[in-house]
PDB file of N, CA and C in Angstrom:
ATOM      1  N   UNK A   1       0.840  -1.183   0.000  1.00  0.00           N
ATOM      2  CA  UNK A   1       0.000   0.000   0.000  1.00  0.00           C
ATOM      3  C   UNK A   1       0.881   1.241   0.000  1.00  0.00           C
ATOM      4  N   UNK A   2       0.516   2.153  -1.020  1.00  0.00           N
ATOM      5  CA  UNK A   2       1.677   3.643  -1.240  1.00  0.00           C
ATOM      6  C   UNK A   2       1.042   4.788   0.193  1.00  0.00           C
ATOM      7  N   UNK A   3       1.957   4.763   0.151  1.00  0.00           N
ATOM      8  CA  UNK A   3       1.444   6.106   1.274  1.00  0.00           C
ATOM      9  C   UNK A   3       0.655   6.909   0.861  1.00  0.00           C
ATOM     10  N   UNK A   4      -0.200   7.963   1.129  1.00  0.00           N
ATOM     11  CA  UNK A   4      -0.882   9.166   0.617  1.00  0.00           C
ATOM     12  C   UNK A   4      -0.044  10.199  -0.014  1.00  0.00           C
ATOM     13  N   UNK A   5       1.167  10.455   0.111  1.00  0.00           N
ATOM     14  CA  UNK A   5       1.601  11.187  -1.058  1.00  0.00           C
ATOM     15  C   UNK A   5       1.911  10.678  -2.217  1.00  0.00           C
ATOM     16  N   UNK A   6       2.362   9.296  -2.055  1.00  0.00           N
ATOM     17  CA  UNK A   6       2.475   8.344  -3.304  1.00  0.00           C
ATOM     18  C   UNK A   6       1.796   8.449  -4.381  1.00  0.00           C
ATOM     19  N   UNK A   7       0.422   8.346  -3.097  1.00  0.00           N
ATOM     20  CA  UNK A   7      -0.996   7.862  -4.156  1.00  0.00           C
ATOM     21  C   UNK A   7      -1.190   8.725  -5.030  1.00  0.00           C
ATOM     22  N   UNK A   8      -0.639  10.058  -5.047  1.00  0.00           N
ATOM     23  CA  UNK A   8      -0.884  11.433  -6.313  1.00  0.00           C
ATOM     24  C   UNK A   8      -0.401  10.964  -7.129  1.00  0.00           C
ATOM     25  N   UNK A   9       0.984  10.104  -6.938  1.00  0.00           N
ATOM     26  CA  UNK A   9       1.935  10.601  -8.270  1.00  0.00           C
ATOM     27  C   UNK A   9       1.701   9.293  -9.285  1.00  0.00           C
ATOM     28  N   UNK A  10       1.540   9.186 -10.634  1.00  0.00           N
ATOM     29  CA  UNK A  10       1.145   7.917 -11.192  1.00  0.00           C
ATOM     30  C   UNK A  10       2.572   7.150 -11.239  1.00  0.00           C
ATOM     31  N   UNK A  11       2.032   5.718 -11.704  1.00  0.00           N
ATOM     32  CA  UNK A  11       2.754   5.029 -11.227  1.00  0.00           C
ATOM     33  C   UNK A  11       4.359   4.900 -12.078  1.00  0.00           C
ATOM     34  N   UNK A  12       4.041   5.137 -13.331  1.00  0.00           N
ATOM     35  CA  UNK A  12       4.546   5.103 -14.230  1.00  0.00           C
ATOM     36  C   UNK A  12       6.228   6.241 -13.578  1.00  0.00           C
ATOM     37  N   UNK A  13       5.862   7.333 -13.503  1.00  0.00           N
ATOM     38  CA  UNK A  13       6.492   8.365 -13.305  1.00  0.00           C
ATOM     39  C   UNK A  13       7.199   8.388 -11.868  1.00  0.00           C
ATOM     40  N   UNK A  14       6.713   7.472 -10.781  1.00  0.00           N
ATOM     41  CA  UNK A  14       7.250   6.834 -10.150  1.00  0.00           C
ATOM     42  C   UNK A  14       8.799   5.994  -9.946  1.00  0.00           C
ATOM     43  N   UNK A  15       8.210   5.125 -10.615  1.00  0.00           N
ATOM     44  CA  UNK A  15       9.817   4.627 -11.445  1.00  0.00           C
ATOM     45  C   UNK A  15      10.463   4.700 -12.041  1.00  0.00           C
ATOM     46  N   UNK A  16       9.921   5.727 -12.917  1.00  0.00           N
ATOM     47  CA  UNK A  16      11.085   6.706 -13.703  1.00  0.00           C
ATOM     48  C   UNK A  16      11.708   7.393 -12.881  1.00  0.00           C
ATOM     49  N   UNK A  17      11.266   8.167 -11.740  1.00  0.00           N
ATOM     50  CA  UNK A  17      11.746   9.079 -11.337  1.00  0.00           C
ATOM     51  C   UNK A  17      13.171   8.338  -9.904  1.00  0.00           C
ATOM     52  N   UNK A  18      12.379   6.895  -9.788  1.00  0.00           N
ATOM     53  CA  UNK A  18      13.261   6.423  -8.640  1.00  0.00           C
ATOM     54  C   UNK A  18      14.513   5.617  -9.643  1.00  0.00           C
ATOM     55  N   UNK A  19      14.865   5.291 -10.999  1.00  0.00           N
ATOM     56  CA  UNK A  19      15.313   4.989 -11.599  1.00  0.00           C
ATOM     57  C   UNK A  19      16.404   5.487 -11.766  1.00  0.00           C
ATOM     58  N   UNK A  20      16.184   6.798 -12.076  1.00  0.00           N
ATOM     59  CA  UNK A  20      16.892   8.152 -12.122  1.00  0.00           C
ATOM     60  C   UNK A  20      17.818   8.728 -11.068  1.00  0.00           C
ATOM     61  N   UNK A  21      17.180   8.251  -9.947  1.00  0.00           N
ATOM     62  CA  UNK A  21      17.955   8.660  -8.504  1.00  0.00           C
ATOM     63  C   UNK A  21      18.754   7.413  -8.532  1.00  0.00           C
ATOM     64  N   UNK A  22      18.653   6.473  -8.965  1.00  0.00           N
ATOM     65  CA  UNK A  22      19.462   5.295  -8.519  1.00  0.00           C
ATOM     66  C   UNK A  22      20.460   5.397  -9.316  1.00  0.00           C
ATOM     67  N   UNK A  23      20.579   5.969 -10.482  1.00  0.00           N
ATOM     68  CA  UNK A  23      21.387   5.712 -11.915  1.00  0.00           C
ATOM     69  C   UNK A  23      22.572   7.067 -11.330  1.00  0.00           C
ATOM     70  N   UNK A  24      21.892   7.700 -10.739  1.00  0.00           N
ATOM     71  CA  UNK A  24      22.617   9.283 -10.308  1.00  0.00           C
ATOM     72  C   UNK A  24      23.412   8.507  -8.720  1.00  0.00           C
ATOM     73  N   UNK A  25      23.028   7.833  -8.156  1.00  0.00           N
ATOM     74  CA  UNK A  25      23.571   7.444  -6.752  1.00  0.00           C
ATOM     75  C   UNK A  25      25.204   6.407  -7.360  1.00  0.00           C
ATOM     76  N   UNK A  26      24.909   5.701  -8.550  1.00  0.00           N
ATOM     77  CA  UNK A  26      25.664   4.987  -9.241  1.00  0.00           C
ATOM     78  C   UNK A  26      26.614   5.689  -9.311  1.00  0.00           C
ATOM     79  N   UNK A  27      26.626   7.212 -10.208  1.00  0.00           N
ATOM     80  CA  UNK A  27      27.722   7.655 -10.906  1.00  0.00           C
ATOM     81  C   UNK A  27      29.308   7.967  -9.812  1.00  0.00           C
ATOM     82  N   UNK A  28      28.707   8.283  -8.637  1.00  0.00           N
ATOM     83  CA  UNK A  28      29.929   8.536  -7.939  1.00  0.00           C
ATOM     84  C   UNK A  28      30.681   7.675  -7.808  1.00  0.00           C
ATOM     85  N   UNK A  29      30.304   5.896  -8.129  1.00  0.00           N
ATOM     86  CA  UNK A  29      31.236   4.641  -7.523  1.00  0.00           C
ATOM     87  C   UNK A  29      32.283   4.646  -9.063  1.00  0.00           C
ATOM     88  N   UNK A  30      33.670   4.684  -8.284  1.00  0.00           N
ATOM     89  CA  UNK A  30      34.661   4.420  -9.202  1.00  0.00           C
ATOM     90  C   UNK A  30      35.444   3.653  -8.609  1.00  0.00           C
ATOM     91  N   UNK A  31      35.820   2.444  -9.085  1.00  0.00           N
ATOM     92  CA  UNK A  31      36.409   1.139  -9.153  1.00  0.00           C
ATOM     93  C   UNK A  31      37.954   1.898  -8.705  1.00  0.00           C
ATOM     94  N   UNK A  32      38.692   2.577  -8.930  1.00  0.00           N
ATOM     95  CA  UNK A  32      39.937   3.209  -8.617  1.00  0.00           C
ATOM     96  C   UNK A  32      39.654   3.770  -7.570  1.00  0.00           C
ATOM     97  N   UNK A  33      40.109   3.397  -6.769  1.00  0.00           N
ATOM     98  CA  UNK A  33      39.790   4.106  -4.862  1.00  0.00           C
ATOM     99  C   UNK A  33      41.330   5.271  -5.485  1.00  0.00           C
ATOM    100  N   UNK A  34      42.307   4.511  -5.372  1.00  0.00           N
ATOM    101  CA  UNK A  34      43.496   5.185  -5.446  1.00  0.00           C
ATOM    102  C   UNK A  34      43.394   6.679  -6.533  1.00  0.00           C
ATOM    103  N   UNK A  35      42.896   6.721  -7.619  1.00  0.00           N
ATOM    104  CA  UNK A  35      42.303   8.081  -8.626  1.00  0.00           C
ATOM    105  C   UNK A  35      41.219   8.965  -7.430  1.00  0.00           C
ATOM    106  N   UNK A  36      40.385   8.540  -6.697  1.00  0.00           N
ATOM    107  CA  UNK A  36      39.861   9.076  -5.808  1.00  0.00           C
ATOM    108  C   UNK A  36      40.351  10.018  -5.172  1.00  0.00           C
ATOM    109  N   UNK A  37      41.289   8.891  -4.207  1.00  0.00           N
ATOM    110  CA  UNK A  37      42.152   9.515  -3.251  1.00  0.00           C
ATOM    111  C   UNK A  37      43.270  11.012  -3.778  1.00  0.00           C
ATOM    112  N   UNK A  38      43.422  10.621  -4.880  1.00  0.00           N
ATOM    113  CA  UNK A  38      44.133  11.923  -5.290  1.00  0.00           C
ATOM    114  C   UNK A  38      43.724  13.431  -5.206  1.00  0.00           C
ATOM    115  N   UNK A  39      42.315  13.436  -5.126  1.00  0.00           N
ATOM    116  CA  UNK A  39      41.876  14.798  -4.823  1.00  0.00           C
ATOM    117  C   UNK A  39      41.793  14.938  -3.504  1.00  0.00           C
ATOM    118  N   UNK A  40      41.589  14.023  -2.074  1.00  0.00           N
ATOM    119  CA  UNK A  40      41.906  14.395  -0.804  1.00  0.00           C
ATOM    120  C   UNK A  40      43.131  14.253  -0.583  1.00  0.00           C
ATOM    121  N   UNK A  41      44.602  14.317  -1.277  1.00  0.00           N
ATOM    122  CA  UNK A  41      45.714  14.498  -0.673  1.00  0.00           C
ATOM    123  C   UNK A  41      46.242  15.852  -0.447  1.00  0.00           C
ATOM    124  N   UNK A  42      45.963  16.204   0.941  1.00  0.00           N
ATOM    125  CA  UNK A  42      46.186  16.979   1.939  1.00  0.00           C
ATOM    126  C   UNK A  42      47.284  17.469   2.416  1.00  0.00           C
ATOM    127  N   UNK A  43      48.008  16.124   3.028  1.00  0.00           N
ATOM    128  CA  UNK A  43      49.068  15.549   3.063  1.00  0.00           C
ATOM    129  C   UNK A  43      50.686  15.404   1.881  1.00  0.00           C
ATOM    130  N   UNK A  44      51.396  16.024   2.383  1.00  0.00           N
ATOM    131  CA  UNK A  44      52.581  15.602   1.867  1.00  0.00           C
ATOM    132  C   UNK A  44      52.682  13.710   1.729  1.00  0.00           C
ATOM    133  N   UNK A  45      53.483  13.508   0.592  1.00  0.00           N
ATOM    134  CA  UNK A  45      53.243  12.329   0.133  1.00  0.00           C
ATOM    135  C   UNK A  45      54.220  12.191   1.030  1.00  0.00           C
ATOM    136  N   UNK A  46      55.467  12.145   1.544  1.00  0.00           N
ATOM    137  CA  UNK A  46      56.360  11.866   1.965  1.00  0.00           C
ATOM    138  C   UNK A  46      55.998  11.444   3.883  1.00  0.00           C
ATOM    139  N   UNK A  47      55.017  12.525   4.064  1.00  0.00           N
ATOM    140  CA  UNK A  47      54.588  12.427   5.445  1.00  0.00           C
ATOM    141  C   UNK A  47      53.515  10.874   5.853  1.00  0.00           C
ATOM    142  N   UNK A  48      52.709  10.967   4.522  1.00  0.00           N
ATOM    143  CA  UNK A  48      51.447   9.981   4.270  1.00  0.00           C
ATOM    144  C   UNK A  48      52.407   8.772   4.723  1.00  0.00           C
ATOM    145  N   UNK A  49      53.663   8.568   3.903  1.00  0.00           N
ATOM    146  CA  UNK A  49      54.098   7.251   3.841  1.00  0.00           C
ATOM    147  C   UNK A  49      54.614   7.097   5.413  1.00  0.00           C
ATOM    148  N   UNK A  50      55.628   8.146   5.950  1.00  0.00           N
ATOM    149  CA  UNK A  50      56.445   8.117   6.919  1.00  0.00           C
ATOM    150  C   UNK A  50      55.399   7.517   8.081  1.00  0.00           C
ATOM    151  N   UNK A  51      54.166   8.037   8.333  1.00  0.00           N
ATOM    152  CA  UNK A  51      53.909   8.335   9.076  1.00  0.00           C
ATOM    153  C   UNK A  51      52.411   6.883   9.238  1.00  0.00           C
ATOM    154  N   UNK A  52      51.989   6.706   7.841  1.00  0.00           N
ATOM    155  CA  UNK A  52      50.773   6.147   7.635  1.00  0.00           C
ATOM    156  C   UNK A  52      51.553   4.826   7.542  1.00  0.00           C
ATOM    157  N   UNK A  53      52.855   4.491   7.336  1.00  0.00           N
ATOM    158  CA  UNK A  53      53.655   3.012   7.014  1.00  0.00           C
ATOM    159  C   UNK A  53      54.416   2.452   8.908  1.00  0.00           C
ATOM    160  N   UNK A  54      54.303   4.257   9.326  1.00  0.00           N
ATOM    161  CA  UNK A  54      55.041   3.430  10.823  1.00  0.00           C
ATOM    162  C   UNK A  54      56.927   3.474  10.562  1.00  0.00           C
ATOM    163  N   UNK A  55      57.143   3.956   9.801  1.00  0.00           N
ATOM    164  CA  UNK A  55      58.397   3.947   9.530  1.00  0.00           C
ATOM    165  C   UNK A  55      59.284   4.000  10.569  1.00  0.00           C
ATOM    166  N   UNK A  56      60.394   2.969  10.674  1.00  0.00           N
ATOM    167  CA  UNK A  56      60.982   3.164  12.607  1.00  0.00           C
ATOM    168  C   UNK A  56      62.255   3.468  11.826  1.00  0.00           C
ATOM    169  N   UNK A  57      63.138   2.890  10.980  1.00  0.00           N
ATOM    170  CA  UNK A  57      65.081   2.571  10.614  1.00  0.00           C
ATOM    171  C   UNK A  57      64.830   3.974   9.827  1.00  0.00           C
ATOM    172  N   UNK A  58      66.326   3.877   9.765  1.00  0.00           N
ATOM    173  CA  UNK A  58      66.883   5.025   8.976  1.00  0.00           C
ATOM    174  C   UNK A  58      67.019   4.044   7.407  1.00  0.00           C
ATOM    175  N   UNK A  59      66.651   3.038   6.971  1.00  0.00           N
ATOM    176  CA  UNK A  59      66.691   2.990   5.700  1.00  0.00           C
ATOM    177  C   UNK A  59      65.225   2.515   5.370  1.00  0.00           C
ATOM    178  N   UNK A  60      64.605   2.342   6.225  1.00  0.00           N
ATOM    179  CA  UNK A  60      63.074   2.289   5.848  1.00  0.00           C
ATOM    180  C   UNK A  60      62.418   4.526   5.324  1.00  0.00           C
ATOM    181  N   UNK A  61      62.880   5.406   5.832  1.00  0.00           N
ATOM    182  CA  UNK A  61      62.957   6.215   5.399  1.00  0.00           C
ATOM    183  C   UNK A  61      63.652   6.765   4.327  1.00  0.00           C
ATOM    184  N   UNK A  62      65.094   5.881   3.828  1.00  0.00           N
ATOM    185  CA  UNK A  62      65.468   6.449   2.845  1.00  0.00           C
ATOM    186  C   UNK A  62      64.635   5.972   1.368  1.00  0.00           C
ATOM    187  N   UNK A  63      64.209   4.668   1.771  1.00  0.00           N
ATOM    188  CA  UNK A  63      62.913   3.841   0.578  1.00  0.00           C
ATOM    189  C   UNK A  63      61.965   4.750   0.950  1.00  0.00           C
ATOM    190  N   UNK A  64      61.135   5.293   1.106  1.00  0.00           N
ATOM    191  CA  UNK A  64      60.402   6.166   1.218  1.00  0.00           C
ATOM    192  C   UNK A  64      60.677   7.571   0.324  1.00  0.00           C
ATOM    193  N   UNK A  65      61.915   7.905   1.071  1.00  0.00           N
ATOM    194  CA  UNK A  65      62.271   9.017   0.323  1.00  0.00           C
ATOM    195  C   UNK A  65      62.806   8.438  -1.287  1.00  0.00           C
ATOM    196  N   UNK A  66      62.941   7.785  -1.535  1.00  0.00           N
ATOM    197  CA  UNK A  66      63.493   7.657  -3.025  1.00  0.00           C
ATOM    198  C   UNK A  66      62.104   7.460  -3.661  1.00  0.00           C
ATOM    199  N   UNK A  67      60.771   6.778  -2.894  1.00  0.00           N
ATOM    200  CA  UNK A  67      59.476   6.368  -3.466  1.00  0.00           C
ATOM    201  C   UNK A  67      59.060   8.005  -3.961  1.00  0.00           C
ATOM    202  N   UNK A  68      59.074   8.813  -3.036  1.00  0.00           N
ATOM    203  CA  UNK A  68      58.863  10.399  -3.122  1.00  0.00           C
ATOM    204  C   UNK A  68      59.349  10.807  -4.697  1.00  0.00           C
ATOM    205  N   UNK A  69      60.666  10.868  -4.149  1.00  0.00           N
ATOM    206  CA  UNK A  69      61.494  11.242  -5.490  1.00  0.00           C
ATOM    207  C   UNK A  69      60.632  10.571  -7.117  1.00  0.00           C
ATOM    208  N   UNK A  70      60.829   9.059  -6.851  1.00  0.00           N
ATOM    209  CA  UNK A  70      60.383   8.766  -8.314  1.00  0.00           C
ATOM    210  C   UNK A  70      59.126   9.391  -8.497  1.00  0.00           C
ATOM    211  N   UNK A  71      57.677   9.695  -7.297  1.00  0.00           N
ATOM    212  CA  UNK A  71      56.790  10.255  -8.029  1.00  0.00           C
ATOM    213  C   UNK A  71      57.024  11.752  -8.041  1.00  0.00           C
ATOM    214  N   UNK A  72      57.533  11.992  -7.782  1.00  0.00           N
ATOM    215  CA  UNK A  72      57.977  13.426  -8.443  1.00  0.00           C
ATOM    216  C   UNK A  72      58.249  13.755  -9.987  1.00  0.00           C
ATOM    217  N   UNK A  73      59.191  12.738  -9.917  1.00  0.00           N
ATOM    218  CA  UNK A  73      60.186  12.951 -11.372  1.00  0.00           C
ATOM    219  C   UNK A  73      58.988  12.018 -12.327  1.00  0.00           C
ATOM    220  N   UNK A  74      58.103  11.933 -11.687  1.00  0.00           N
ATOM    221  CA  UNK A  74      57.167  10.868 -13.086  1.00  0.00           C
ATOM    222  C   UNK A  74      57.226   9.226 -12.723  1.00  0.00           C
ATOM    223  N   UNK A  75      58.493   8.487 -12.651  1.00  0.00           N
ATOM    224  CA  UNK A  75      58.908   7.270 -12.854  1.00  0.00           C
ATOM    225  C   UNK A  75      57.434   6.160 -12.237  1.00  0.00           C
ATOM    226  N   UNK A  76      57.213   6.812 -11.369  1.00  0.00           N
ATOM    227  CA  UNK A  76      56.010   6.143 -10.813  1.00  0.00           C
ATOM    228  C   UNK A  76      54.492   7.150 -10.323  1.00  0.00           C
ATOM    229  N   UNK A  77      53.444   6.524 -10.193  1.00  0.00           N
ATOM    230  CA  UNK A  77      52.190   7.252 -10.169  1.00  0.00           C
ATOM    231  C   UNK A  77      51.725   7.207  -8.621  1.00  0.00           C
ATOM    232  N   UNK A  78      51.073   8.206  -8.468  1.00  0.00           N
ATOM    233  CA  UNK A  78      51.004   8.459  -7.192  1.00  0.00           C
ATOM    234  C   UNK A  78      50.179   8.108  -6.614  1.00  0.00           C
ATOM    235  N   UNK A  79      49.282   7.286  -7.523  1.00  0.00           N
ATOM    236  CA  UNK A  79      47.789   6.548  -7.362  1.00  0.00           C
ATOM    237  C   UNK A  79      48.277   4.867  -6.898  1.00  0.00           C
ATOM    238  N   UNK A  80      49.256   4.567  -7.835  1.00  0.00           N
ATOM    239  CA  UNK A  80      49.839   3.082  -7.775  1.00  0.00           C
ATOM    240  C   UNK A  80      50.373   3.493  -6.190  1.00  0.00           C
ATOM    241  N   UNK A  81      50.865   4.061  -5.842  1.00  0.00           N
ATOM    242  CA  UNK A  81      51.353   4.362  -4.411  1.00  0.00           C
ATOM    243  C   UNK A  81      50.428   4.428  -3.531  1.00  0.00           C
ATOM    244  N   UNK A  82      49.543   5.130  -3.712  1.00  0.00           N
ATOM    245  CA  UNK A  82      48.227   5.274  -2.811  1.00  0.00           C
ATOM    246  C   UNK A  82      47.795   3.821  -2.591  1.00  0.00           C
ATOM    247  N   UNK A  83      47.602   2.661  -3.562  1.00  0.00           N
ATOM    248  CA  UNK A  83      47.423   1.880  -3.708  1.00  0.00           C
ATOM    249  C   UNK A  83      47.467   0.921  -3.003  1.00  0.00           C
ATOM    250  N   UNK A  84      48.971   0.749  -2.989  1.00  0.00           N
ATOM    251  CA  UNK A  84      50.325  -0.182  -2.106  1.00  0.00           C
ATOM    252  C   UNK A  84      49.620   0.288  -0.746  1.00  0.00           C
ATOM    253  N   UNK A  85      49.947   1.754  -0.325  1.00  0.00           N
ATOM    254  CA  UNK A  85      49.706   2.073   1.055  1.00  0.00           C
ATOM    255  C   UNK A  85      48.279   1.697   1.421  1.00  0.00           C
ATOM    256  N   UNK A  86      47.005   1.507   0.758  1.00  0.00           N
ATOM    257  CA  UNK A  86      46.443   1.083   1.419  1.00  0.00           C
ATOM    258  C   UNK A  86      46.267  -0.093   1.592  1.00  0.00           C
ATOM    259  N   UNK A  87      46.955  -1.116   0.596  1.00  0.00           N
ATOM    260  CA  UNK A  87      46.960  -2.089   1.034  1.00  0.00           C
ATOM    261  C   UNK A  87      47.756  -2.541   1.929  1.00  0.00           C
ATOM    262  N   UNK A  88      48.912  -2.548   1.624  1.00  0.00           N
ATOM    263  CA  UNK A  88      49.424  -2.622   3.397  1.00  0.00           C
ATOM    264  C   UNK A  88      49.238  -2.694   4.276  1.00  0.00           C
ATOM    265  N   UNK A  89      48.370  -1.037   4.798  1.00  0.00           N
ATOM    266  CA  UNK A  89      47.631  -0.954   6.104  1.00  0.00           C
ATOM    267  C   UNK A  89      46.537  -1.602   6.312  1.00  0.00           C
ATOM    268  N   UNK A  90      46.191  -2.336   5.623  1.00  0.00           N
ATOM    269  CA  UNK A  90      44.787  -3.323   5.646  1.00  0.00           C
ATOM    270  C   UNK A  90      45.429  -4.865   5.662  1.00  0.00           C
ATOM    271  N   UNK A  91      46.695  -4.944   5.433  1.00  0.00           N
ATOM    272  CA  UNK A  91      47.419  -5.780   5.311  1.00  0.00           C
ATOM    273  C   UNK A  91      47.872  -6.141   7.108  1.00  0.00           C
ATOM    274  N   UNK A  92      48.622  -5.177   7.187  1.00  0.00           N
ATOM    275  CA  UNK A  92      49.167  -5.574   8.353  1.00  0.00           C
ATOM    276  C   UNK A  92      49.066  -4.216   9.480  1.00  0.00           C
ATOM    277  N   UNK A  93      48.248  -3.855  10.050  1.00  0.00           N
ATOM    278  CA  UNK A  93      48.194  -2.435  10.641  1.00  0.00           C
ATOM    279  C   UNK A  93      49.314  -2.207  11.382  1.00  0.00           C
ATOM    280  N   UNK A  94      49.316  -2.856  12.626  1.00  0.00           N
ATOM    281  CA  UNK A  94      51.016  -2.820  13.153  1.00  0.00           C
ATOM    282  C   UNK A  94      51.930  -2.507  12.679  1.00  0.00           C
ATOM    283  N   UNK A  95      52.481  -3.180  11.640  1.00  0.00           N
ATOM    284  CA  UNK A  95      53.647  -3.090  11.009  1.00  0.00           C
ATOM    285  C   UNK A  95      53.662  -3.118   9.595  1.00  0.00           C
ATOM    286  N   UNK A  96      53.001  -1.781   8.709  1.00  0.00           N
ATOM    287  CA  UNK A  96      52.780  -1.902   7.555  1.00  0.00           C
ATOM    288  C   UNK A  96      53.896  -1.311   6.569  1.00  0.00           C
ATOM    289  N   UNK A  97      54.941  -1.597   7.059  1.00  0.00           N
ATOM    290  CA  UNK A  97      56.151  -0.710   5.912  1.00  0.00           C
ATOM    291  C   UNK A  97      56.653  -2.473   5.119  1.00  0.00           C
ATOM    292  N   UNK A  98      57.404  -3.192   6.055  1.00  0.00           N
ATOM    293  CA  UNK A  98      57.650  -4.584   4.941  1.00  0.00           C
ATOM    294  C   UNK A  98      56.810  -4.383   3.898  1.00  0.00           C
ATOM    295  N   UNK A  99      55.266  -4.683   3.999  1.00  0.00           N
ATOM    296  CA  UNK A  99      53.901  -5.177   3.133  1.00  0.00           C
ATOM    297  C   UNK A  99      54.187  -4.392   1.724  1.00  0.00           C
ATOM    298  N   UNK A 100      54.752  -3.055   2.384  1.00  0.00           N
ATOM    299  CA  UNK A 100      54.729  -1.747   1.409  1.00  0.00           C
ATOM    300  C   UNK A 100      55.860  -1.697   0.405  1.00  0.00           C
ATOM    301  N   UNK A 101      57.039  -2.210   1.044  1.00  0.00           N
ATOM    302  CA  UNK A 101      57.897  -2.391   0.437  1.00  0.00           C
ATOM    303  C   UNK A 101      58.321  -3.483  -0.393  1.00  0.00           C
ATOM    304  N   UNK A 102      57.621  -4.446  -0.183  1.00  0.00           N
ATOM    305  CA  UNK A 102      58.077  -5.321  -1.400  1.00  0.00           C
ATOM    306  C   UNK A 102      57.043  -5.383  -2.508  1.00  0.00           C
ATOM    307  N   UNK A 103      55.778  -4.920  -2.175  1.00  0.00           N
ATOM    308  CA  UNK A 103      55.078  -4.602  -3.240  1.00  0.00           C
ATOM    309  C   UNK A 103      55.354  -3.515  -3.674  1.00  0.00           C
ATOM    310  N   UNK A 104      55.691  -2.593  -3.146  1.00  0.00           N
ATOM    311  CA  UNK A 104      56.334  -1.538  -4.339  1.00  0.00           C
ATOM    312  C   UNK A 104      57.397  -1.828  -5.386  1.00  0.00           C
ATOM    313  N   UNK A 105      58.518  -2.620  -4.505  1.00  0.00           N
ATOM    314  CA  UNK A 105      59.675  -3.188  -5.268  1.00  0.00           C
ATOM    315  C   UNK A 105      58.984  -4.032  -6.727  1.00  0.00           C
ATOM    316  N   UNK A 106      57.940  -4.949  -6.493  1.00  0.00           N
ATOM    317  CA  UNK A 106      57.826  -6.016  -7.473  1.00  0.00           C
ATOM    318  C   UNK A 106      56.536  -5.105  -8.771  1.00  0.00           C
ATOM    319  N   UNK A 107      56.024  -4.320  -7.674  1.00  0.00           N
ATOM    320  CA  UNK A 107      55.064  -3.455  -9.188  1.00  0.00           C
ATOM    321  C   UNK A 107      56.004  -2.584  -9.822  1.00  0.00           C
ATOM    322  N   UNK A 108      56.950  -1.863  -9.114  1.00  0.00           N
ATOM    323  CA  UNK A 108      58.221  -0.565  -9.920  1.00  0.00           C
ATOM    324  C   UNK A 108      58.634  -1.320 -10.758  1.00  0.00           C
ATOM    325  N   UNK A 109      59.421  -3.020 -10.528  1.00  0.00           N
ATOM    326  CA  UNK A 109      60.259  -3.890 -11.122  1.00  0.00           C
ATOM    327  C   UNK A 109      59.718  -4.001 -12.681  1.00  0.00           C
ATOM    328  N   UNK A 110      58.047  -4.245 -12.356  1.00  0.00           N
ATOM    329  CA  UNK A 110      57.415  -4.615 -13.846  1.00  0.00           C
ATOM    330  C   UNK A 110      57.157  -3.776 -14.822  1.00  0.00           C
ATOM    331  N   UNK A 111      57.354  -2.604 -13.811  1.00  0.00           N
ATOM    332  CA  UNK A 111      57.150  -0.878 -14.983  1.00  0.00           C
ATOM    333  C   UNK A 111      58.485  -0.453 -15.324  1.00  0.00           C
ATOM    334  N   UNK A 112      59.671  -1.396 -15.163  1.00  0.00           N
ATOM    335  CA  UNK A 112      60.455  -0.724 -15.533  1.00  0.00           C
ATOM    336  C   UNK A 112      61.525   0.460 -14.480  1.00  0.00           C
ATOM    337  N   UNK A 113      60.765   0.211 -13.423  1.00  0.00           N
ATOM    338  CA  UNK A 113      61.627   1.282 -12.045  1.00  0.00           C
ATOM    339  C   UNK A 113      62.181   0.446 -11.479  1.00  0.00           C
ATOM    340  N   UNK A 114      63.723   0.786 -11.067  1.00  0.00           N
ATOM    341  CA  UNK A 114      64.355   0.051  -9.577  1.00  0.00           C
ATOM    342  C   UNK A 114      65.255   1.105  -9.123  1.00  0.00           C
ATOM    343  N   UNK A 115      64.818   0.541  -8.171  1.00  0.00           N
ATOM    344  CA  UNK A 115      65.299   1.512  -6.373  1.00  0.00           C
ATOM    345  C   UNK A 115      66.800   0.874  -6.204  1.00  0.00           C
ATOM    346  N   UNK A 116      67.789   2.091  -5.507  1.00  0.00           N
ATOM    347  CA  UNK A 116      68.719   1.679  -5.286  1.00  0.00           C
ATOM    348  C   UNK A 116      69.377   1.457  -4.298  1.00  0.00           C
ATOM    349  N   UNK A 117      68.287   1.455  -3.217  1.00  0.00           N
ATOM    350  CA  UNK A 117      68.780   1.220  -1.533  1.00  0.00           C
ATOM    351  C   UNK A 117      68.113  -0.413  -1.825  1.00  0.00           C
ATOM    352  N   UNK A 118      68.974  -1.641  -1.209  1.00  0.00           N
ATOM    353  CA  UNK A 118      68.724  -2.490  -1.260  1.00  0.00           C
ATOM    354  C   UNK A 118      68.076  -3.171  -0.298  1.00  0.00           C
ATOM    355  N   UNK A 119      67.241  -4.190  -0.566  1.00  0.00           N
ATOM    356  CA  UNK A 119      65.765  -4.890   0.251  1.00  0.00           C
ATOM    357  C   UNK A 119      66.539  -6.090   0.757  1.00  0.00           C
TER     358      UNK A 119
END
């Protein structure tokens, strides 16, 4: 049974109209979280990692800082990074720099990037 304001509207125009809201609720979902994330970075990329990875050694920061560098200079995308980092932290919350680092190493490896502080 339609409620009493329902009952005005015909039926037809009804589901057109809830069709429409659903097709419009759709458009915001994009399969790339990481393309998302690029318009809320707030954050220095360098801080995101330091800080969002748990970084403790002095060469777990210098991989970091060279990750910086390549998206700077292009070599790598800052979305594929966003990427890594969140998986990681969903990976391992505690201790999410390892997770980060060898998946960065093995996706850079296949594009053609390598890092020169060694893993």
């Amino acid at each position: 049974m339609r409620s009493r304001f329902l009952r005005w509207i015909p039926a037809p125009l009804l589901v057109v109209g809830m069709t429409a809201s659903a097709a419009r609720a759709q458009e915001g979902i994009n399969l790339n979280e990481a393309e998302n994330m690029f318009s809320y970075n707030v954050v220095e990329l360098r801080d995101q990692l330091k800080f969002g990875l748990r970084v403790a050694f002095p060469e777990q920061e210098a991989f970091v800082d060279e990750v910086v560098a390549k998206v700077d200079s292009g070599e790598l995308s800052r979305a594929m990074v966003n990427v890594v980092f969140v998986w990681a932290r969903k990976r391992n919350p505690r201790i999410p720099f390892p997770y980060f680092e060898l998946v960065m190493r093995l996706l850079a490896e296949k594009r053609g990037v390598v890092f020169s502080s060694g893993a």
